[in-house]
N, C-alpha and C. Protein backbone atom coordinates (compact mmCIF):
# COMPACT_ATOMS: atom_id res chain seq x y z
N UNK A 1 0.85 -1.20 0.00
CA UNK A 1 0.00 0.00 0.00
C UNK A 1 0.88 1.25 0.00
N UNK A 2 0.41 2.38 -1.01
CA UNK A 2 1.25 3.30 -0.75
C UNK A 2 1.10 4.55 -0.17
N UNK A 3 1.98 4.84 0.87
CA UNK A 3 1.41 5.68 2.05
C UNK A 3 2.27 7.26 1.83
N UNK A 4 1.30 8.28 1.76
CA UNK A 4 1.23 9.31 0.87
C UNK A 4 2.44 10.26 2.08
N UNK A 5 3.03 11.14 1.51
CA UNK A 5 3.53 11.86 3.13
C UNK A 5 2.83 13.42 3.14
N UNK A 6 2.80 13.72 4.60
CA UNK A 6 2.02 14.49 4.51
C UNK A 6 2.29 16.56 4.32
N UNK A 7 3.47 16.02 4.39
CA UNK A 7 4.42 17.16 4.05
C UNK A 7 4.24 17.60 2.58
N UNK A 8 4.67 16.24 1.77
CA UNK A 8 4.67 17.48 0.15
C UNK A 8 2.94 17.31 0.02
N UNK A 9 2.27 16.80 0.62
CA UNK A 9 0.53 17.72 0.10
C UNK A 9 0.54 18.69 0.10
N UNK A 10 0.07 19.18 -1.00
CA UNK A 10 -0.03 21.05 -0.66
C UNK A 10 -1.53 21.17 -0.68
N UNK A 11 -1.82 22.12 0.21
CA UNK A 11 -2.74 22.65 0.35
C UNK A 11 -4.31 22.88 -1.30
N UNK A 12 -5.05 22.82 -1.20
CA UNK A 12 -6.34 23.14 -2.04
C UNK A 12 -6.28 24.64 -1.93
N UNK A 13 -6.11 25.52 -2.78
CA UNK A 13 -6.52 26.88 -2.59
C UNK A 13 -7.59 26.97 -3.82
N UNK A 14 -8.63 27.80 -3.12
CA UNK A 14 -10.04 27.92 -3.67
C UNK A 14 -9.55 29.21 -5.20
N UNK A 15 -10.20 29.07 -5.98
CA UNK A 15 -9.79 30.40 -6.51
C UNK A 15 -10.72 31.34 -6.46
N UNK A 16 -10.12 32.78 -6.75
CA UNK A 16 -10.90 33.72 -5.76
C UNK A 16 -11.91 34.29 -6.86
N UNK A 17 -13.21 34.95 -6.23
CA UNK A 17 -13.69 34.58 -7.17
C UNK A 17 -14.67 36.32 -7.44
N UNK A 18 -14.31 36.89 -8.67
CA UNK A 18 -14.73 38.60 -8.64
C UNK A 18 -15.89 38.69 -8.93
N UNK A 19 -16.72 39.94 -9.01
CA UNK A 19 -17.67 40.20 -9.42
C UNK A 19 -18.13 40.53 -10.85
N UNK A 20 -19.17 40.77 -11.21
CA UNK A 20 -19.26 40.99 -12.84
C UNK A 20 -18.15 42.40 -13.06
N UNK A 21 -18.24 42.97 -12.33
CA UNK A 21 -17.39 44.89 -12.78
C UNK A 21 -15.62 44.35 -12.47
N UNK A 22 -15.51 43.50 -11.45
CA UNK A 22 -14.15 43.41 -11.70
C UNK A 22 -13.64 42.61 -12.63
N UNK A 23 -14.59 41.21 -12.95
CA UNK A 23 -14.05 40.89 -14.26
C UNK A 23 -14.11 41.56 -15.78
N UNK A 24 -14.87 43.09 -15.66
CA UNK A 24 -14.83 43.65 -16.58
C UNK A 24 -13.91 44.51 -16.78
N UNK A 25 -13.25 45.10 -15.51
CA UNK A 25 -12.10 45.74 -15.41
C UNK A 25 -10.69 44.85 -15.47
N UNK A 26 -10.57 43.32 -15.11
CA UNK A 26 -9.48 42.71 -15.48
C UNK A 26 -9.42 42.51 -17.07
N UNK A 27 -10.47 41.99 -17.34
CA UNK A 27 -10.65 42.29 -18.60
C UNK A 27 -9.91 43.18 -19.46
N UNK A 28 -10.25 44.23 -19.10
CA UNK A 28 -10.07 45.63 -19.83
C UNK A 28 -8.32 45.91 -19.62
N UNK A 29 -8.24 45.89 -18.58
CA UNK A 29 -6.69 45.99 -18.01
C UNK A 29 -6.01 44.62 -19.24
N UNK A 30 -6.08 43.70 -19.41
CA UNK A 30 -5.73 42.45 -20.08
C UNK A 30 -5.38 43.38 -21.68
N UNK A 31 -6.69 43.51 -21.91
CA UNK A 31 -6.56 44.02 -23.48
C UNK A 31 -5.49 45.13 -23.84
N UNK A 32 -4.99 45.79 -22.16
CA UNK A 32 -4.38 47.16 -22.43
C UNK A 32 -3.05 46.35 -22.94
N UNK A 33 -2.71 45.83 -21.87
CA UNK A 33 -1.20 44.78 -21.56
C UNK A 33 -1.27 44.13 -23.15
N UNK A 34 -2.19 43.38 -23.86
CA UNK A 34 -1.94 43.05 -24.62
C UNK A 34 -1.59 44.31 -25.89
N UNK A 35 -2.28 45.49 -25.91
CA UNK A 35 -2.36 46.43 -26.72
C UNK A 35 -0.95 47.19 -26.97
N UNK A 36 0.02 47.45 -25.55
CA UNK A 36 0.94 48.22 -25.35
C UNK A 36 1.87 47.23 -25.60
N UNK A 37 1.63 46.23 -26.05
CA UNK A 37 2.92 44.83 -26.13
C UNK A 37 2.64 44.67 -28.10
N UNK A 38 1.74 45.47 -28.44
CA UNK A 38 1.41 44.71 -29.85
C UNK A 38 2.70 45.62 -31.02
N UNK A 39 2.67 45.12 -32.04
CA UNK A 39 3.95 45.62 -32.74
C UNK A 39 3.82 46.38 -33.45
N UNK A 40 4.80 47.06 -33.97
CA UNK A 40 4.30 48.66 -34.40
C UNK A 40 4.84 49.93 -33.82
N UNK A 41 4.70 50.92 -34.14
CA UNK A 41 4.84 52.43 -33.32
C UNK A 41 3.83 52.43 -33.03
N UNK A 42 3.72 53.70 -31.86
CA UNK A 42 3.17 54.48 -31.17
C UNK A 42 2.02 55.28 -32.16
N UNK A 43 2.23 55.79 -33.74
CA UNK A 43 1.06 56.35 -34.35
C UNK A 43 0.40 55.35 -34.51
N UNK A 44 0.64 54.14 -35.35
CA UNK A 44 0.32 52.82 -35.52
C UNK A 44 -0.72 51.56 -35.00
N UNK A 45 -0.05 51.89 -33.67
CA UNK A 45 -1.09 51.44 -32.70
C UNK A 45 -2.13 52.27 -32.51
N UNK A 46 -1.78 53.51 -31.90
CA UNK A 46 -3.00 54.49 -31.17
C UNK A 46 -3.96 54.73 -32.64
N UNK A 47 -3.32 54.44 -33.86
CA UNK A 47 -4.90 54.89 -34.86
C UNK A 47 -6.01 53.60 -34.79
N UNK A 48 -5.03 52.15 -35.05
CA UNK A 48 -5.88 51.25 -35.20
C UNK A 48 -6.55 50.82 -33.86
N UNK A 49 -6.18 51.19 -32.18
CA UNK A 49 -7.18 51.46 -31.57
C UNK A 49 -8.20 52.40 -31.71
N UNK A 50 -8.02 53.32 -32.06
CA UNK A 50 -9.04 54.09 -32.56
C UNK A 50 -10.25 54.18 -33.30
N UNK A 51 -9.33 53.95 -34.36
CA UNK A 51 -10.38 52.98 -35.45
C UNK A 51 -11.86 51.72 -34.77
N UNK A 52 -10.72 50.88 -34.29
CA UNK A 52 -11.38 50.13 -33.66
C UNK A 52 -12.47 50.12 -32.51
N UNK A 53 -11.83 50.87 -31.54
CA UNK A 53 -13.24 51.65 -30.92
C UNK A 53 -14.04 52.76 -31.25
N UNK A 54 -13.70 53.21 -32.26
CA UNK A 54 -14.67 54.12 -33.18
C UNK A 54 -15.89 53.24 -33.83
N UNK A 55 -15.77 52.35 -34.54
CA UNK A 55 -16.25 51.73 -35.16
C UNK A 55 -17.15 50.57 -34.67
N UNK A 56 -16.70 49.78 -33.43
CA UNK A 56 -17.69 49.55 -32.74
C UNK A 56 -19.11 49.89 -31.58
N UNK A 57 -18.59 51.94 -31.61
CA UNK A 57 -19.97 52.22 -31.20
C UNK A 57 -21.36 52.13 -32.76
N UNK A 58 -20.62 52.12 -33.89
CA UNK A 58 -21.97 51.54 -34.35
C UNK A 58 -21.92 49.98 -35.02
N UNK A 59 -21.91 48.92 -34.19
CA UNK A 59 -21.86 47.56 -34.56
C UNK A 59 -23.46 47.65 -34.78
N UNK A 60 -24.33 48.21 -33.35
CA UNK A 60 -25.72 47.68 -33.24
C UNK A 60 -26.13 48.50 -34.41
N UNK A 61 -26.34 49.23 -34.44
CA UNK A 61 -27.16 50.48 -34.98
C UNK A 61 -27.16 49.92 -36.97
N UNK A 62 -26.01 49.30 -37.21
CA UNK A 62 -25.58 48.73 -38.21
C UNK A 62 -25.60 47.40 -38.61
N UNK A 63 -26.36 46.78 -37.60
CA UNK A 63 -26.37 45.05 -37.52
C UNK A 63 -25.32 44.33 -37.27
N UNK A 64 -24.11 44.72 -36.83
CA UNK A 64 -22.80 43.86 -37.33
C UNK A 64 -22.45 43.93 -38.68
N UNK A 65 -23.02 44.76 -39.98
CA UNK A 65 -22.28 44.75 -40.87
C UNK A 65 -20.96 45.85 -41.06
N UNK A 66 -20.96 46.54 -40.16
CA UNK A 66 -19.73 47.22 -39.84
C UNK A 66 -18.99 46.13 -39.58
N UNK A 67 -18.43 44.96 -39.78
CA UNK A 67 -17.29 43.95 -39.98
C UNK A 67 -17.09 43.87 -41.05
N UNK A 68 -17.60 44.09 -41.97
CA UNK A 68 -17.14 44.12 -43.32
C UNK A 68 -16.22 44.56 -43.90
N UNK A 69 -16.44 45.67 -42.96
CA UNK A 69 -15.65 46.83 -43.89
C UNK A 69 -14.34 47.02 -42.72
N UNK A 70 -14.10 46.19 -41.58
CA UNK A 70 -13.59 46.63 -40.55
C UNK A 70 -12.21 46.25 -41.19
N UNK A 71 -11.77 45.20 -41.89
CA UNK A 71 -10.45 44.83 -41.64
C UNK A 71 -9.81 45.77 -43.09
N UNK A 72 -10.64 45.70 -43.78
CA UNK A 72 -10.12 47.29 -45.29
C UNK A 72 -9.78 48.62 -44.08
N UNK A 73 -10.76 49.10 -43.84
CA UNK A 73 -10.71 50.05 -43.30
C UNK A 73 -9.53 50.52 -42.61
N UNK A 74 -8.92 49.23 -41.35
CA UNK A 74 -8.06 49.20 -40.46
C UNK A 74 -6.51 49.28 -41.49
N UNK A 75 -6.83 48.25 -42.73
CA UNK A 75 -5.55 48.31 -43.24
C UNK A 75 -4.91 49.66 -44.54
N UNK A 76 -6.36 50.03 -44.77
CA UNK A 76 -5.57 51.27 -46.00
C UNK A 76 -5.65 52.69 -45.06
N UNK A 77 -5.83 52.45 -43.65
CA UNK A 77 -5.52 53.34 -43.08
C UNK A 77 -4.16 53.42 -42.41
N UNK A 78 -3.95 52.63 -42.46
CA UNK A 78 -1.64 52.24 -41.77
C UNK A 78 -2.11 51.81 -40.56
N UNK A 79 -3.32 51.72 -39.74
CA UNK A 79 -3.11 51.29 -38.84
C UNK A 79 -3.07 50.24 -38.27
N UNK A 80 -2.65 49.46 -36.63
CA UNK A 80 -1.97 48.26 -36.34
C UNK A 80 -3.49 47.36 -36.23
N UNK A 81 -3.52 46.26 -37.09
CA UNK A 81 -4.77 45.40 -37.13
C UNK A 81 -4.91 45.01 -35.13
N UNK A 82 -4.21 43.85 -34.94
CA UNK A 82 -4.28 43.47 -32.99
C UNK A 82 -4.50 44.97 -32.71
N UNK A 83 -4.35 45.90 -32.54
CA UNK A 83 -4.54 47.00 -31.71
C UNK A 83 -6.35 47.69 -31.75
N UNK A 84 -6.37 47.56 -33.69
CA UNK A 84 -8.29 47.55 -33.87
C UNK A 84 -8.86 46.83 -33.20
N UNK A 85 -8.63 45.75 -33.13
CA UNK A 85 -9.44 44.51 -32.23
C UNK A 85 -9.17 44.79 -30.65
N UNK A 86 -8.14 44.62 -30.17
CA UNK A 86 -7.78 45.59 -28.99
C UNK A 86 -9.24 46.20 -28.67
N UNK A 87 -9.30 47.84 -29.65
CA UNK A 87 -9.53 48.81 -29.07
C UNK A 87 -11.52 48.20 -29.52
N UNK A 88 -11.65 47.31 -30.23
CA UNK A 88 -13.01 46.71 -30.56
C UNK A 88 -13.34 46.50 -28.99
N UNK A 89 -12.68 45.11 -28.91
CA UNK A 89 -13.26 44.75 -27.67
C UNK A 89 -12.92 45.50 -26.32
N UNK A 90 -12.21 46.24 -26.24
CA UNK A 90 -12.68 47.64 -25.02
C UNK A 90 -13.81 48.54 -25.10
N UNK A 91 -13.90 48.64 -26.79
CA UNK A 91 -15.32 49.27 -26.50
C UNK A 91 -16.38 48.66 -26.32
N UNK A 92 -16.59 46.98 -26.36
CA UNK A 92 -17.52 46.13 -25.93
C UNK A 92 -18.01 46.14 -24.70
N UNK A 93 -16.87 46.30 -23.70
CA UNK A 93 -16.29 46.54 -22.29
C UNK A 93 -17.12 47.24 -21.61
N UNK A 94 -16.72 48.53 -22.31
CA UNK A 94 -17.44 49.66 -21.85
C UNK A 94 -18.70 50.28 -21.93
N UNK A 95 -19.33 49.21 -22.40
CA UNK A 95 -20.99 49.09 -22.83
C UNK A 95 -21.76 50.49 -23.20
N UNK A 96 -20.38 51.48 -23.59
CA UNK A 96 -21.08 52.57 -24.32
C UNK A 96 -21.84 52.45 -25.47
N UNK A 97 -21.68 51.70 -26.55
CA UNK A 97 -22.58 51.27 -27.71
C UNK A 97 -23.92 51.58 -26.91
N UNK A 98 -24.35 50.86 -25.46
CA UNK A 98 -25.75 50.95 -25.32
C UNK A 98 -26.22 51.73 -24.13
N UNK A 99 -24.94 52.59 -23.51
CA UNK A 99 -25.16 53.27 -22.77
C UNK A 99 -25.55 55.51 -23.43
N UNK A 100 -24.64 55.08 -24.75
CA UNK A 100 -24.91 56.48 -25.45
C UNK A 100 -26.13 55.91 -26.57
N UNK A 101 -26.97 55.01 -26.61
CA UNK A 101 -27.91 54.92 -27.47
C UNK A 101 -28.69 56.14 -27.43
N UNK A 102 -29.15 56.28 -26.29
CA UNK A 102 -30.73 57.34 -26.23
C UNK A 102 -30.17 58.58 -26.78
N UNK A 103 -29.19 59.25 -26.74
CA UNK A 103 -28.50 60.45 -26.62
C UNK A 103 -28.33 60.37 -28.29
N UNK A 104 -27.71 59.41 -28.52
CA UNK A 104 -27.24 59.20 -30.11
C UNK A 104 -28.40 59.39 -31.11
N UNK A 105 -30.15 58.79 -31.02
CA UNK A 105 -30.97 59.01 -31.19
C UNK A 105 -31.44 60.85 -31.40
N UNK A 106 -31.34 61.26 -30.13
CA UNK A 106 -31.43 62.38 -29.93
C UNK A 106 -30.68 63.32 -30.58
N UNK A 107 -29.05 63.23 -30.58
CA UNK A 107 -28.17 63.96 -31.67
C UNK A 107 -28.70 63.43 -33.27
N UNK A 108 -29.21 62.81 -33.39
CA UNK A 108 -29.40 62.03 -34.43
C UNK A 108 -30.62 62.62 -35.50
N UNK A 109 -31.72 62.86 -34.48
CA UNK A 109 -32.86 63.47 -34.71
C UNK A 109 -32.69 64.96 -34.94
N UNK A 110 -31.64 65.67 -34.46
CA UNK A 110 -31.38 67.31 -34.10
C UNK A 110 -31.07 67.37 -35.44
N UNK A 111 -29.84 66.90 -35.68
CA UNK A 111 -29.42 66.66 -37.22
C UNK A 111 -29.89 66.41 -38.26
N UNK A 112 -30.46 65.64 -38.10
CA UNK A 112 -31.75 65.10 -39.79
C UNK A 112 -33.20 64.60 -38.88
N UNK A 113 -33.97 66.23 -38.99
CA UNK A 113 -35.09 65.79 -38.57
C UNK A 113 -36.25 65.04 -39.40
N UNK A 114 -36.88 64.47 -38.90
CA UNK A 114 -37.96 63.92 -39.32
C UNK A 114 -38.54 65.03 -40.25
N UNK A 115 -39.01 65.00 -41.89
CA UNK A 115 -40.00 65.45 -42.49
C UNK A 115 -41.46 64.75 -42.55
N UNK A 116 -41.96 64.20 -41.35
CA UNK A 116 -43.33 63.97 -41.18
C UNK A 116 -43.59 64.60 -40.01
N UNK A 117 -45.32 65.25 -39.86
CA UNK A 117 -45.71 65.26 -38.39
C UNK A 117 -45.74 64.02 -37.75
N UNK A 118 -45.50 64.40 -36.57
CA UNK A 118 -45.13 63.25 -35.44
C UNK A 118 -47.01 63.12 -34.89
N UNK A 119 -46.90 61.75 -34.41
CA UNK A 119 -48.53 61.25 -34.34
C UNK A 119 -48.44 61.18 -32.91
N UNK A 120 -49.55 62.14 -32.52
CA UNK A 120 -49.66 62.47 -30.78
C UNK A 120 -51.10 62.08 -30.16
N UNK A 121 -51.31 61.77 -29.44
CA UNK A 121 -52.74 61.30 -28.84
C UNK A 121 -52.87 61.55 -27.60
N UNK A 122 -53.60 62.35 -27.16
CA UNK A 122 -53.59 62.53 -25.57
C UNK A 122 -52.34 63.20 -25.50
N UNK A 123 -51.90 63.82 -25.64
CA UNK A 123 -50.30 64.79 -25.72
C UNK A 123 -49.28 63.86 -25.55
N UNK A 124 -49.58 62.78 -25.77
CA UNK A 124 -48.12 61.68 -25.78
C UNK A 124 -48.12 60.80 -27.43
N UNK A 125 -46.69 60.98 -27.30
CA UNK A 125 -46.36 60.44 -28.44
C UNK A 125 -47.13 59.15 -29.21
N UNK A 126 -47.53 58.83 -30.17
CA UNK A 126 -47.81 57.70 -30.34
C UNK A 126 -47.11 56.58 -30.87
N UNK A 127 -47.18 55.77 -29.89
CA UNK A 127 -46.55 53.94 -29.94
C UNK A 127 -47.21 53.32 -30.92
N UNK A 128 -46.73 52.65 -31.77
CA UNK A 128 -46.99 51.94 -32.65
C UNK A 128 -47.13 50.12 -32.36
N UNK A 129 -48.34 49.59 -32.61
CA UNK A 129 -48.23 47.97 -32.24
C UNK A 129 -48.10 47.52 -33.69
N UNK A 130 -47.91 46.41 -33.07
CA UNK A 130 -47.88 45.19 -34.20
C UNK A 130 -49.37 44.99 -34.91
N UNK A 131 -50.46 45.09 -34.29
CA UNK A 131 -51.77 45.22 -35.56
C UNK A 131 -52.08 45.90 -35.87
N UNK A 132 -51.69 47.16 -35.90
CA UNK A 132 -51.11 48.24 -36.88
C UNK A 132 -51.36 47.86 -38.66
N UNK A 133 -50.66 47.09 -38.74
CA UNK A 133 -49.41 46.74 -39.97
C UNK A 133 -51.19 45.84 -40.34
N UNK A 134 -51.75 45.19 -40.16
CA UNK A 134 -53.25 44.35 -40.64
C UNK A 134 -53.77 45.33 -41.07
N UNK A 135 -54.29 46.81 -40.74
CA UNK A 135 -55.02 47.66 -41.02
C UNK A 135 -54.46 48.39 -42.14
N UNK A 136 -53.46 48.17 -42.16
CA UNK A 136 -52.74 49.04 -43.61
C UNK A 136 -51.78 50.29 -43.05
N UNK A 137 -51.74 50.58 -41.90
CA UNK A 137 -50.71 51.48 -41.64
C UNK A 137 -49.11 51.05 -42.10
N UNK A 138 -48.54 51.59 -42.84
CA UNK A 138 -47.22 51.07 -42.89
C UNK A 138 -46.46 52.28 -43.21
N UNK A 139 -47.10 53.08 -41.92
CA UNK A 139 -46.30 53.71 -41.25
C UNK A 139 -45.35 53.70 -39.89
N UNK A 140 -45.35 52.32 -39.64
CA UNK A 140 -44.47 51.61 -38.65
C UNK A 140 -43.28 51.48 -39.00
N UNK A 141 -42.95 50.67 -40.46
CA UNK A 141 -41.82 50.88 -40.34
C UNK A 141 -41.21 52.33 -40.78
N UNK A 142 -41.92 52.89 -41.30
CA UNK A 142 -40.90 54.73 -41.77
C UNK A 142 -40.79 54.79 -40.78
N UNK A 143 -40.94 54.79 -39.42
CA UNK A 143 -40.71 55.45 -38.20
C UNK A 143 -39.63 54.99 -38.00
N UNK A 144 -39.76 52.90 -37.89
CA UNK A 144 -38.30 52.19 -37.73
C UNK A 144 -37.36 52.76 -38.05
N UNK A 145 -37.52 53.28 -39.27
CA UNK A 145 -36.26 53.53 -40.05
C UNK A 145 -36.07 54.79 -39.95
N UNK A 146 -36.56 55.95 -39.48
CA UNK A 146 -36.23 57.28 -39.29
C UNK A 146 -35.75 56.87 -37.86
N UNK A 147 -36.13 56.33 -36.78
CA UNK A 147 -35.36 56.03 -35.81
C UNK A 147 -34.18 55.37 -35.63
N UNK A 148 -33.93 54.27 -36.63
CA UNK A 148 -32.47 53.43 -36.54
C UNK A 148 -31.70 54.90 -37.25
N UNK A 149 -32.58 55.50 -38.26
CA UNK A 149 -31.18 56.39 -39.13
C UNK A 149 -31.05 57.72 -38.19
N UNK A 150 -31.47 57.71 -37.23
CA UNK A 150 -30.90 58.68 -36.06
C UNK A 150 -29.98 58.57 -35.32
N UNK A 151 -30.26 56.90 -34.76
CA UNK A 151 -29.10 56.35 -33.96
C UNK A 151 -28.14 55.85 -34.74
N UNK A 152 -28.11 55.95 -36.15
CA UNK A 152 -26.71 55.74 -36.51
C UNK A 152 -25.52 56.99 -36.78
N UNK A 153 -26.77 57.79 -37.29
CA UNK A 153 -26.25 59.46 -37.18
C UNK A 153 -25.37 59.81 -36.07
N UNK A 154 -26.39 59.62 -34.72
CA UNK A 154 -25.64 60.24 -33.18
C UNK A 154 -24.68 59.23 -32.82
N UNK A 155 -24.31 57.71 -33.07
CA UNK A 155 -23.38 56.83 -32.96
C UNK A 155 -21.93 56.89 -33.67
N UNK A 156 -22.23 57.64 -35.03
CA UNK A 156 -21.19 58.00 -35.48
C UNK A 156 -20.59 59.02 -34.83
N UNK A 157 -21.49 60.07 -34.92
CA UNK A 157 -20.94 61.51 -34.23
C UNK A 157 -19.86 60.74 -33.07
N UNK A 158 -20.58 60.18 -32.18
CA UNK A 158 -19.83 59.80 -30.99
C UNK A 158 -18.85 58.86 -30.91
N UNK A 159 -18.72 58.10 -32.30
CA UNK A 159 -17.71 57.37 -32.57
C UNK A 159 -16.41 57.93 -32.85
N UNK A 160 -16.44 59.05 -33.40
CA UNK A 160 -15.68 59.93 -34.25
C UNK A 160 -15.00 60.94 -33.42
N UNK A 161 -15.80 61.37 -32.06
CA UNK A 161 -15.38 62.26 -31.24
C UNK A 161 -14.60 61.11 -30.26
N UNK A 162 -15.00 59.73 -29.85
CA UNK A 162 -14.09 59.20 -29.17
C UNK A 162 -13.31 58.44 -29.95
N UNK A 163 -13.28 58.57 -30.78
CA UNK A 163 -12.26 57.75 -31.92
C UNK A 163 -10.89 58.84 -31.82
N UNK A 164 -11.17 59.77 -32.00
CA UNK A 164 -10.53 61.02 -31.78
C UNK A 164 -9.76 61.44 -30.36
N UNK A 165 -10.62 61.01 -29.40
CA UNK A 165 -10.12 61.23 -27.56
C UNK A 165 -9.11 59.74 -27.44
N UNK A 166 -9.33 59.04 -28.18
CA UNK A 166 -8.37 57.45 -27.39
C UNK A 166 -6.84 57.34 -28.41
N UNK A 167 -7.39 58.00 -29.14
CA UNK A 167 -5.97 58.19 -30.61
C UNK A 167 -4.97 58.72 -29.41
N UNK A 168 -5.52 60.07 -29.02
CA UNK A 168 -4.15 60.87 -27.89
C UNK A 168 -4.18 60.08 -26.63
N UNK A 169 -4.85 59.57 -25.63
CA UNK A 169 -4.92 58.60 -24.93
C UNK A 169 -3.80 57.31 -24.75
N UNK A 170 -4.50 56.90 -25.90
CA UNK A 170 -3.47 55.97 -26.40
C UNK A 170 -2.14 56.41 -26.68
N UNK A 171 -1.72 56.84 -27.30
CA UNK A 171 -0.63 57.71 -27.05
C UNK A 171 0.37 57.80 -26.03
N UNK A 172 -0.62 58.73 -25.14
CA UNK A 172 -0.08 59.00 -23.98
C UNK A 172 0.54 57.96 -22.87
N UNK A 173 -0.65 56.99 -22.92
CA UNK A 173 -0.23 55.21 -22.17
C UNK A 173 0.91 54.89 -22.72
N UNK A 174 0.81 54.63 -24.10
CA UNK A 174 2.44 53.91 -24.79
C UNK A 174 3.40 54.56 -24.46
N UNK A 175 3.34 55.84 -24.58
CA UNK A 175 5.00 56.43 -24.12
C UNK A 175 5.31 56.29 -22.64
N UNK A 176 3.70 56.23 -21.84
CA UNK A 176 4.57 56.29 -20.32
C UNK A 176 4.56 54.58 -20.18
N UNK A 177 4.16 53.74 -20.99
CA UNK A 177 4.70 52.04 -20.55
C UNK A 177 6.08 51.73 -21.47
N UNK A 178 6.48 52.96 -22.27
CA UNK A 178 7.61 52.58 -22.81
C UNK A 178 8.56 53.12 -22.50
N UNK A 179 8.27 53.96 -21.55
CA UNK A 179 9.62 55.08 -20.78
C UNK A 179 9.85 54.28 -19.52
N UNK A 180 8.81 53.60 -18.83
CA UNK A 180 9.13 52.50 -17.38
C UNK A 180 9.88 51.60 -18.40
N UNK A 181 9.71 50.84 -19.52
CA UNK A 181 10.24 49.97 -19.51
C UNK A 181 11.67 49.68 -19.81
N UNK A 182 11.52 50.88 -20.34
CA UNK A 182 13.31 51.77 -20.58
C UNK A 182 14.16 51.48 -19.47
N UNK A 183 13.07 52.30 -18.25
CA UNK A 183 14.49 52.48 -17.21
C UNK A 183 14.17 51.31 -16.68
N UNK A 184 13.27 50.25 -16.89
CA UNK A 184 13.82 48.65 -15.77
C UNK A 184 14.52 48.34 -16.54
N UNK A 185 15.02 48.33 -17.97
CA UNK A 185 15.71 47.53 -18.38
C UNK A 185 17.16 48.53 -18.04
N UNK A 186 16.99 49.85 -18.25
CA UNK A 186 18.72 50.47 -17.89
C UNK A 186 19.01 49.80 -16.41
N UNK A 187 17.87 49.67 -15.53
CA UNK A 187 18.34 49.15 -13.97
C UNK A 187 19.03 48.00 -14.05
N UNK A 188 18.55 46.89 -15.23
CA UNK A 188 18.97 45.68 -15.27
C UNK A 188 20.13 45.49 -15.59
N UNK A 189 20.31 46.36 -16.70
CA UNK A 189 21.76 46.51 -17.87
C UNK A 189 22.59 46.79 -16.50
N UNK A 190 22.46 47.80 -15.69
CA UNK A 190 23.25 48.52 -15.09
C UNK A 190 23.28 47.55 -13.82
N UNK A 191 22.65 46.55 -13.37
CA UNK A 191 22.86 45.77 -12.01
C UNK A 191 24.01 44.73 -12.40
N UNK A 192 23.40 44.16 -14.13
CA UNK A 192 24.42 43.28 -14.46
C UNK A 192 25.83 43.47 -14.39
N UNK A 193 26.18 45.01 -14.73
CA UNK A 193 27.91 45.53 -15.57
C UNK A 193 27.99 45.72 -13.62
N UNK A 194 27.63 46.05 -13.24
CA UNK A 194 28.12 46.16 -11.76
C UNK A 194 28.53 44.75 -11.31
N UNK A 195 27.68 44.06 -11.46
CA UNK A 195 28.25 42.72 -10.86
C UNK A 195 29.31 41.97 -11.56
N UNK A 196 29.32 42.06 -12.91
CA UNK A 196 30.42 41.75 -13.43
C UNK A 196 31.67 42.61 -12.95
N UNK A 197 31.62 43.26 -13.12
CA UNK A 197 32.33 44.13 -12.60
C UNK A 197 33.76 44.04 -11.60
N UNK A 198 32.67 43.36 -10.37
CA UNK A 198 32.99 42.91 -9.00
C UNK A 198 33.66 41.82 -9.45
N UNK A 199 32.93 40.82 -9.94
CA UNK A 199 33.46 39.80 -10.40
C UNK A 199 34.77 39.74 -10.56
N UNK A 200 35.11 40.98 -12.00
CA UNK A 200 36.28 41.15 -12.54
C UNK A 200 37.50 41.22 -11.48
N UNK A 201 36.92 42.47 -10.83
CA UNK A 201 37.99 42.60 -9.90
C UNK A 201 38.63 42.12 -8.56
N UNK A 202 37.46 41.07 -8.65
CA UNK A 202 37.54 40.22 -7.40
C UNK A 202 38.02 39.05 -7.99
């Protein structure tokens, strides 16, 4: 029989276990580490994050056919493909796509207003049902579609203005994770020639 010792058992450690916001922030932190490690310069990277989170505030508003055009786009612009995707899935992250919806609508509408009167009943707007569309109204979907082409309007706008804020952002991160990494490596260069050094003269 073989009798186990109880010394090299090691211990069971549970793993620890976060909440939905911190795994969205490790997350996010993950994509950076991977972003500031991806290859390329500093313009390079910071456009095709850009790009990339530009472009995914209108995935919805667009069905997902904004992938189509995502990987042309990323490349006849010079910028770093891993860094678009990068900066894609941070903006997934950040659940702005559906947190600037209503607003995007709203910029959307300011901009290209509706050329129909709007249908009011009792001083509130009127909701449109589904048996509607039996009676012959098919004025349900013009509405659909004056409403999606609002929120794609105000999604761009806001794509374009933070497409624009993470370009310098980005930026700014790479040079200060590439100026630390400078001086750990001069610390290193410089711990090594010291010890050789000693070596030598010892």
């Amino acid at each position: 029989m073989i009798k186990l010792n109880p010394k090299r058992l090691k211990p069971y450690k549970s793993k620890k276990k976060y909440n939905m916001f911190q795994n969205i922030w490790r997350a996010i932190r993950l994509n950076f580490i991977k972003l500031l490690r991806a290859p390329g310069g500093v313009k390079k990277i910071s456009l095709g994050f850009a790009i990339g989170f530009a472009l995914e505030m209108i995935v919805i508003s667009t069905a997902s056919l904004v992938y189509l055009v995502f990987y042309p786009i990323v490349r006849l612009s010079g910028g770093s493909l891993p860094a678009a995707i990068v900066g894609n899935v941070v903006g997934k992250l950040t659940f702005l796509p559906i947190v600037l919806m209503p607003f995007a609508k709203q910029v959307g509408a300011w901009i290209y207003p509706s050329h129909y009167p709007v249908h009011v009943r009792g001083g509130r707007l009127h909701e449109h049902s589904f048996m509607e569309l039996f009676h012959g109204n098919w004025s349900v979907f013009r509405d659909l579609l004056h409403g999606g082409l609002h929120i794609l309007i105000g999604m761009s706008i806001f794509g374009v203005v933070l497409g624009i804020i993470s370009y310098f952002v980005i930026q700014v991160l790479y040079n200060r994770s590439l100026h630390k990494r400078l001086e750990k490596r001069k610390l290193r260069h410089g711990a090594a020639f010291s010890a050789a050094r000693l070596l030598k003269n010892g």
